[in-house]
N, C-alpha and C. Protein backbone atom coordinates (compact mmCIF):
# COMPACT_ATOMS: atom_id res chain seq x y z
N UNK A 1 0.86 -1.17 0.00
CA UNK A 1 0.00 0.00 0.00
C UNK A 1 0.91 1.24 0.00
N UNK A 2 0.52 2.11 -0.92
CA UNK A 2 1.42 3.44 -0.61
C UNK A 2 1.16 4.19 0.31
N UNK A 3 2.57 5.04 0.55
CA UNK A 3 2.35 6.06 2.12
C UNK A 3 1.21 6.84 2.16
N UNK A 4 0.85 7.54 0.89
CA UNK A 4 -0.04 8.33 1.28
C UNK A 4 -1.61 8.00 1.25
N UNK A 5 -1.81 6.47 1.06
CA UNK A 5 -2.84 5.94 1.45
C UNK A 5 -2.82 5.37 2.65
N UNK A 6 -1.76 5.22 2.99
CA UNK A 6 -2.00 4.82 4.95
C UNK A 6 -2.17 6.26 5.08
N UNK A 7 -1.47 6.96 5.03
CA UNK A 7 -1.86 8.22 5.52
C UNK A 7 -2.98 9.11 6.06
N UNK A 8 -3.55 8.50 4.45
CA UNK A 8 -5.24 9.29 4.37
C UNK A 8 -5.83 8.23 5.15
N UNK A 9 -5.83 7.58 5.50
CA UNK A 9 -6.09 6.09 6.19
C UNK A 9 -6.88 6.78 7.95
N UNK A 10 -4.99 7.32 8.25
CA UNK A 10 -4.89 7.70 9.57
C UNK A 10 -6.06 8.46 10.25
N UNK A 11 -6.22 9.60 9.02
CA UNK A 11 -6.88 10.67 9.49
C UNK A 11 -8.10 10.75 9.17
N UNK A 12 -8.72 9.31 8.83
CA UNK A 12 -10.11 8.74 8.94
C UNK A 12 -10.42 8.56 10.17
N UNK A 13 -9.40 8.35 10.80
CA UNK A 13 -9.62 8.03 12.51
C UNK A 13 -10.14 8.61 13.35
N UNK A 14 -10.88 8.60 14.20
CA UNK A 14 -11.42 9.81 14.78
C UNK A 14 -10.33 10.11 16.26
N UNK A 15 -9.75 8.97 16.88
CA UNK A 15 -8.42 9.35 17.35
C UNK A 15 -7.72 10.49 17.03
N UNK A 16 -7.34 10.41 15.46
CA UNK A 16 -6.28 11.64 14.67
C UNK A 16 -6.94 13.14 15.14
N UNK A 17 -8.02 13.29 15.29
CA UNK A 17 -8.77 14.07 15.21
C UNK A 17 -8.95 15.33 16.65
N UNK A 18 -8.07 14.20 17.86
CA UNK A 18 -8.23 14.70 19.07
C UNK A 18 -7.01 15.89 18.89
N UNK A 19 -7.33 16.91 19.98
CA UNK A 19 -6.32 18.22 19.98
C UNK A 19 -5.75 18.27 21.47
N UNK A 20 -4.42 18.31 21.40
CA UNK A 20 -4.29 18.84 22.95
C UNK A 20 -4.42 20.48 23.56
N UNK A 21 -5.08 20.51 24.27
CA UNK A 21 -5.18 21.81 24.40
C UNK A 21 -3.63 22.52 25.11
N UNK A 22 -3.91 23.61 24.55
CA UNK A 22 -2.76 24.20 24.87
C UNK A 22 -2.50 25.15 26.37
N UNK A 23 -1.41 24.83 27.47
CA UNK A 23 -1.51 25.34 28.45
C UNK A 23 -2.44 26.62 29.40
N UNK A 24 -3.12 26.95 29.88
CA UNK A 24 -3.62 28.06 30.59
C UNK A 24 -3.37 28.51 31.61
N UNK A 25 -2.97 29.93 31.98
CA UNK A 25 -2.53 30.14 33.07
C UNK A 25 -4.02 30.87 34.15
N UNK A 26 -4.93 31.05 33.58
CA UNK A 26 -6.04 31.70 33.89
C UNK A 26 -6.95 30.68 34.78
N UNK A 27 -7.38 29.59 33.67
CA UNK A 27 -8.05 28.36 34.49
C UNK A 27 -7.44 27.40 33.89
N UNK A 28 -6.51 27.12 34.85
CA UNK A 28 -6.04 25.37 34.75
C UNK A 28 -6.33 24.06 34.24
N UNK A 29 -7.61 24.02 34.82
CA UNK A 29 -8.51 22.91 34.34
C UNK A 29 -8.65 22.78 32.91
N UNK A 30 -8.73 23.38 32.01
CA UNK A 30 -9.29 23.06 30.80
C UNK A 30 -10.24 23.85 30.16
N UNK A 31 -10.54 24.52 31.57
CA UNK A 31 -11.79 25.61 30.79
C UNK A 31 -11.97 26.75 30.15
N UNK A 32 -10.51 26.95 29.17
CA UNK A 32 -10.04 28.31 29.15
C UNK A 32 -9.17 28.33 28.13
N UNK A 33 -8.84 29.26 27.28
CA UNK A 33 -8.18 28.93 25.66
C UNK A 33 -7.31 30.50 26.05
N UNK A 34 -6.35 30.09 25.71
CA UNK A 34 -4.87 31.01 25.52
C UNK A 34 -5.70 31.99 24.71
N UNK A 35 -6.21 32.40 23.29
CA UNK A 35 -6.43 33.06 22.90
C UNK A 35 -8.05 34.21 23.49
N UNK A 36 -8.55 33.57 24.67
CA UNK A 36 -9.43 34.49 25.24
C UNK A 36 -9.06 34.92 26.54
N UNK A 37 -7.94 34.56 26.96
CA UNK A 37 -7.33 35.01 28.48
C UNK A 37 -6.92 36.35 28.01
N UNK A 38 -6.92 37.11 29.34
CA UNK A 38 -6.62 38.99 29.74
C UNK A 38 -5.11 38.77 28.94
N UNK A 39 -4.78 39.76 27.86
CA UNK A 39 -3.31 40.01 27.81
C UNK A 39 -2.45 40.89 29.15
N UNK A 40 -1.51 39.71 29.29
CA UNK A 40 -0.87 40.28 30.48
C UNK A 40 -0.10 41.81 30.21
N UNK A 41 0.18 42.73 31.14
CA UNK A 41 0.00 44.28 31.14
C UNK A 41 1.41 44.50 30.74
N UNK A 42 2.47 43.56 30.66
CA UNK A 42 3.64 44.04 29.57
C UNK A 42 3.52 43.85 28.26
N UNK A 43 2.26 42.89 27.98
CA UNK A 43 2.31 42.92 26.65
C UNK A 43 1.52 43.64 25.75
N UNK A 44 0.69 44.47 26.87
CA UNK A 44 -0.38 45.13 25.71
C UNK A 44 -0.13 46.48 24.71
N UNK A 45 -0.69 46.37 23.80
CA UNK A 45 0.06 47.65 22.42
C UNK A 45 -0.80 48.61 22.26
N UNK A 46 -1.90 48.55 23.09
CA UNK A 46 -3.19 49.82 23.11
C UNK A 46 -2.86 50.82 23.81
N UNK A 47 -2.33 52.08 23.42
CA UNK A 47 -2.58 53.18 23.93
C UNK A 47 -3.95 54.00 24.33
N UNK A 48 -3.80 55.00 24.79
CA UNK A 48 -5.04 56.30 24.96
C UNK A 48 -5.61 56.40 23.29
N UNK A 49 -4.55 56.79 22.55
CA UNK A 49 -5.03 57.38 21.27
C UNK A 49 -5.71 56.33 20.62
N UNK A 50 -5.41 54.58 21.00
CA UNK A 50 -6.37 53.72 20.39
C UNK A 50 -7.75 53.86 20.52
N UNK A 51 -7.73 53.95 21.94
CA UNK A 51 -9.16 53.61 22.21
C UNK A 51 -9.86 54.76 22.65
N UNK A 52 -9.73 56.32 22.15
CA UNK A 52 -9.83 57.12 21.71
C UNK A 52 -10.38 56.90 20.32
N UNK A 53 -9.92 56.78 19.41
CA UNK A 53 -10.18 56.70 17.68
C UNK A 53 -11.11 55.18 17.61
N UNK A 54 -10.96 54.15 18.40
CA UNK A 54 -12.15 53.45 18.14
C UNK A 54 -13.53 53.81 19.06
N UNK A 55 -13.50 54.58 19.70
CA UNK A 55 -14.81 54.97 20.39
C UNK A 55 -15.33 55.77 19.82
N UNK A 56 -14.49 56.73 19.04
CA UNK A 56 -14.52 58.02 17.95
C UNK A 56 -15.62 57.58 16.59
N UNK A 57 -14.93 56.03 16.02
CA UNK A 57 -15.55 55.53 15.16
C UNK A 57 -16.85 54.86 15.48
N UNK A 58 -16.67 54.34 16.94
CA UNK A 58 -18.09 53.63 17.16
C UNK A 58 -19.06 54.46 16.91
N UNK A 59 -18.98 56.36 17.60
CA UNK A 59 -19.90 57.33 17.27
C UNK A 59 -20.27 57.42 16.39
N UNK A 60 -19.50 57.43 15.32
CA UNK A 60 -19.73 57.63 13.68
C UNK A 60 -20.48 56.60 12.80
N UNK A 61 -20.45 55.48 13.62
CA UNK A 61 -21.59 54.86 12.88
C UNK A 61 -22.78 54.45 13.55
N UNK A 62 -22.75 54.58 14.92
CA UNK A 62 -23.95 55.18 15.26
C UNK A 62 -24.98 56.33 14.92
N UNK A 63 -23.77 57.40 14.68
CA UNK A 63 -24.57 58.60 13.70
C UNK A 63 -25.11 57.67 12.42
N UNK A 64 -24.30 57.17 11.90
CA UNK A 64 -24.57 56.85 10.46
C UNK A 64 -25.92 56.34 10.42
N UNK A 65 -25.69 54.89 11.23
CA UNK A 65 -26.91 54.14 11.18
C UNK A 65 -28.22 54.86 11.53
N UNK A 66 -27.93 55.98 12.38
CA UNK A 66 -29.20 57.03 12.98
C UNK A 66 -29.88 58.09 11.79
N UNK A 67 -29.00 58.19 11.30
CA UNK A 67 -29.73 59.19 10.13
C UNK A 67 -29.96 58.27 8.51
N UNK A 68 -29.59 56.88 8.47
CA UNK A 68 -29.96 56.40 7.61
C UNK A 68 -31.67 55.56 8.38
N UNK A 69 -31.60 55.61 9.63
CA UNK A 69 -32.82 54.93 9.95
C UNK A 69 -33.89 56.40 9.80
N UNK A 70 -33.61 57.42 10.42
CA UNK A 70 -34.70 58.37 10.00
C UNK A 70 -34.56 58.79 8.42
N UNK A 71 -33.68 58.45 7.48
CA UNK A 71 -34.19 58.70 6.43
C UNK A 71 -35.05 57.25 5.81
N UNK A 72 -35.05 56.64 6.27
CA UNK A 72 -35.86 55.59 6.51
C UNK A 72 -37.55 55.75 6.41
N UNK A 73 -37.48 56.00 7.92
CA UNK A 73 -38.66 56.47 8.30
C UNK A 73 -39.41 57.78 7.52
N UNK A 74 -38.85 58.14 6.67
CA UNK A 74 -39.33 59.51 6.11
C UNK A 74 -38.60 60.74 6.00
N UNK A 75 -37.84 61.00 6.89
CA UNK A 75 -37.47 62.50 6.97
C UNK A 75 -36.50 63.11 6.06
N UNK A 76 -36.72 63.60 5.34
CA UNK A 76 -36.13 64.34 4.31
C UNK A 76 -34.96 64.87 4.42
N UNK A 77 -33.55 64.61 3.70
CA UNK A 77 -32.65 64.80 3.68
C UNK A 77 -32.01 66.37 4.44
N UNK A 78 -33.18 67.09 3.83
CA UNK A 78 -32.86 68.49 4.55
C UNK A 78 -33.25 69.27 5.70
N UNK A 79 -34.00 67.87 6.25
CA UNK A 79 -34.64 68.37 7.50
C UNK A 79 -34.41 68.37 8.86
N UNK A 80 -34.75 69.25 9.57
CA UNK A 80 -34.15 69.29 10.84
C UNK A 80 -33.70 67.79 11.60
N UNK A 81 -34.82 66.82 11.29
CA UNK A 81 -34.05 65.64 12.44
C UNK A 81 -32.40 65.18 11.66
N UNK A 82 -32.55 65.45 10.22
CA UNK A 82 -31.00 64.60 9.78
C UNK A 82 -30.24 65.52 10.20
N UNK A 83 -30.50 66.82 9.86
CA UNK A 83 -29.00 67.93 9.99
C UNK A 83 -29.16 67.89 11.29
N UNK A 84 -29.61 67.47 12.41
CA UNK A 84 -29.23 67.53 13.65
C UNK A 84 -27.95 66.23 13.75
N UNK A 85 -28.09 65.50 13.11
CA UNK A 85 -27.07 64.04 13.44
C UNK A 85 -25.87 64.27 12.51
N UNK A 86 -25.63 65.68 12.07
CA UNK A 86 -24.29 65.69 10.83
C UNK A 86 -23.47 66.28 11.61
C-alpha cells in the first residue's frame, strides 16, 4: 500500500482528530483557551489614542446608522431631524 494511502487512512480516525489543548494560566482545568485570556500588562500595544479613535468611530456609525434609519422612516434629507445628526 502506498504512504499516502496509509496516511489518508490515519486521518479517517477519529483518534487523529483529538487536539491537545494548549496550556492556561487563567483556568487550569481546561476551561479556558490562551487566545481568550486577559493580555498580560507588559504585553499590551493599546494606547489612549487607540481607544480614543475606536470609540470616535463607534460614534460615527452610530450617527450613520441614525440618520440612515430616520431617512428611513421619512425625513427628508434636509430636514431638521437629519442635519441635527451631521
Amino acid at each position: 500500500m502506498p504512504s499516502y494511502i496509509s496516511g489518508l487512512y490515519t486521518l479517517t480516525k477519529p483518534t487523529s482528530w483529538v487536539l491537545t489543548p494548549a496550556p492556561s494560566s487563567f483556568a487550569p482545568n481546561g476551561w479556558s483557551n490562551k487566545d481568550m485570556e486577559p493580555v498580560p500588562v507588559g504585553e499590551r500595544t493599546w494606547t489612549t489614542w487607540n481607544y480614543v479613535v475606536r470609540k470616535r468611530v463607534d460614534l460615527q456609525k452610530f450617527i450613520l446608522k441614525a440618520r440612515s434609519g430616520l431617512l428611513d422612516f421619512g425625513c427628508h434629507e434636509r430636514s431638521w431631524c437629519v442635519r441635527m445628526l451631521s
